[in-house]
Protein backbone atom coordinates (compact mmCIF):
# COMPACT_ATOMS: atom_id res chain seq x y z
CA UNK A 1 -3.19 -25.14 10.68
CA UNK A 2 -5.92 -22.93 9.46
CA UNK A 3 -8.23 -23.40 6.29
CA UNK A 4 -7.95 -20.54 3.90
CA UNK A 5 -11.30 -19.39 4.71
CA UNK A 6 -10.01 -19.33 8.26
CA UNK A 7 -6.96 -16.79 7.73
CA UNK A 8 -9.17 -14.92 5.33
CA UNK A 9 -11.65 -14.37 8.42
CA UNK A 10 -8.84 -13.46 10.07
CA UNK A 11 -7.34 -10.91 7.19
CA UNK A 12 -7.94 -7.30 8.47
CA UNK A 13 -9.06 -5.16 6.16
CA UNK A 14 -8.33 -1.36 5.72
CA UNK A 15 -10.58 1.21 4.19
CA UNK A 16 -8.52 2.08 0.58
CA UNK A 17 -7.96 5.71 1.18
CA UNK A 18 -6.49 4.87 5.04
CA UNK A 19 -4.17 1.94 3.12
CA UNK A 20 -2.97 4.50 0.62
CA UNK A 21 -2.30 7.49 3.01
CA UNK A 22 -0.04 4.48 5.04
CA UNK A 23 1.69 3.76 1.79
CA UNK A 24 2.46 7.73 0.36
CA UNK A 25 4.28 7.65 3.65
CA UNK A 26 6.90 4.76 3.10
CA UNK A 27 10.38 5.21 1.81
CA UNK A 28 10.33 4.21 -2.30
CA UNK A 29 12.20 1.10 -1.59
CA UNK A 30 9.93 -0.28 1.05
CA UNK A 31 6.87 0.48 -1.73
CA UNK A 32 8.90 -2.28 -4.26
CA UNK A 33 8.97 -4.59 -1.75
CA UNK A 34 5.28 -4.39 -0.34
CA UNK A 35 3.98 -4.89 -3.91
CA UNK A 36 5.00 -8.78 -3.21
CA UNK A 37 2.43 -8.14 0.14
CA UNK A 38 -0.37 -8.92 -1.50
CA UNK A 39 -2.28 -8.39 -5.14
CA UNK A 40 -4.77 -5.60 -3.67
CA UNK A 41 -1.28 -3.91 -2.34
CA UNK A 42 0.51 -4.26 -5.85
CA UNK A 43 -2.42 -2.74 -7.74
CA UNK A 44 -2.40 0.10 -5.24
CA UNK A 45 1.34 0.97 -5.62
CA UNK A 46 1.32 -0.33 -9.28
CA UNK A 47 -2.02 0.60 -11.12
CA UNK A 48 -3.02 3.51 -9.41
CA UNK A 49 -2.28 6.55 -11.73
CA UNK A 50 -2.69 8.83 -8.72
CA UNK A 51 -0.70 7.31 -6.22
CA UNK A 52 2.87 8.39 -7.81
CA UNK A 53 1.86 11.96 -7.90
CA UNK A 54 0.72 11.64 -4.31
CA UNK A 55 3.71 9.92 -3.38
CA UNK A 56 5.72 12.25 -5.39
CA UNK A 57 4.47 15.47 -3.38
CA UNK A 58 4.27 13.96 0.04
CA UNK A 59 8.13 13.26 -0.27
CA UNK A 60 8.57 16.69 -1.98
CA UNK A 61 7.15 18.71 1.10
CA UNK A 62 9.19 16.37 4.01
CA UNK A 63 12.10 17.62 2.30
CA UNK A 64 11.65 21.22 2.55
């Protein structure tokens, strides 16, 4: 079994923007669940003022 500093070695970790432009992708109801994915993922979906509008527009233009 690994120590935690092992798996957080192991943790990969994403620029912010390249995270977000993953996450304005995603259906809404996928977003709920992946704020349970981690803390940094929940502030991202949660916190951010700008991600809703971005999120908002993205879906707005697949739609047309």
């Amino acid at each position: 079994m690994l120590t935690k500093e092992e798996q957080l070695d192991n943790d990969v970790h994403l620029p912010e923007h390249v995270v977000l432009n993953i996450l304005c992708r995603l259906p809404f109801k996928s977003l709920i669940r992946f704020t349970c994915v981690s803390k940094r993922w929940r502030s991202l979906i949660i916190s951010d003022p700008q991600f809703g509008n971005s999120h908002f527009r993205l879906a707005a233009s697949q739609l047309r």
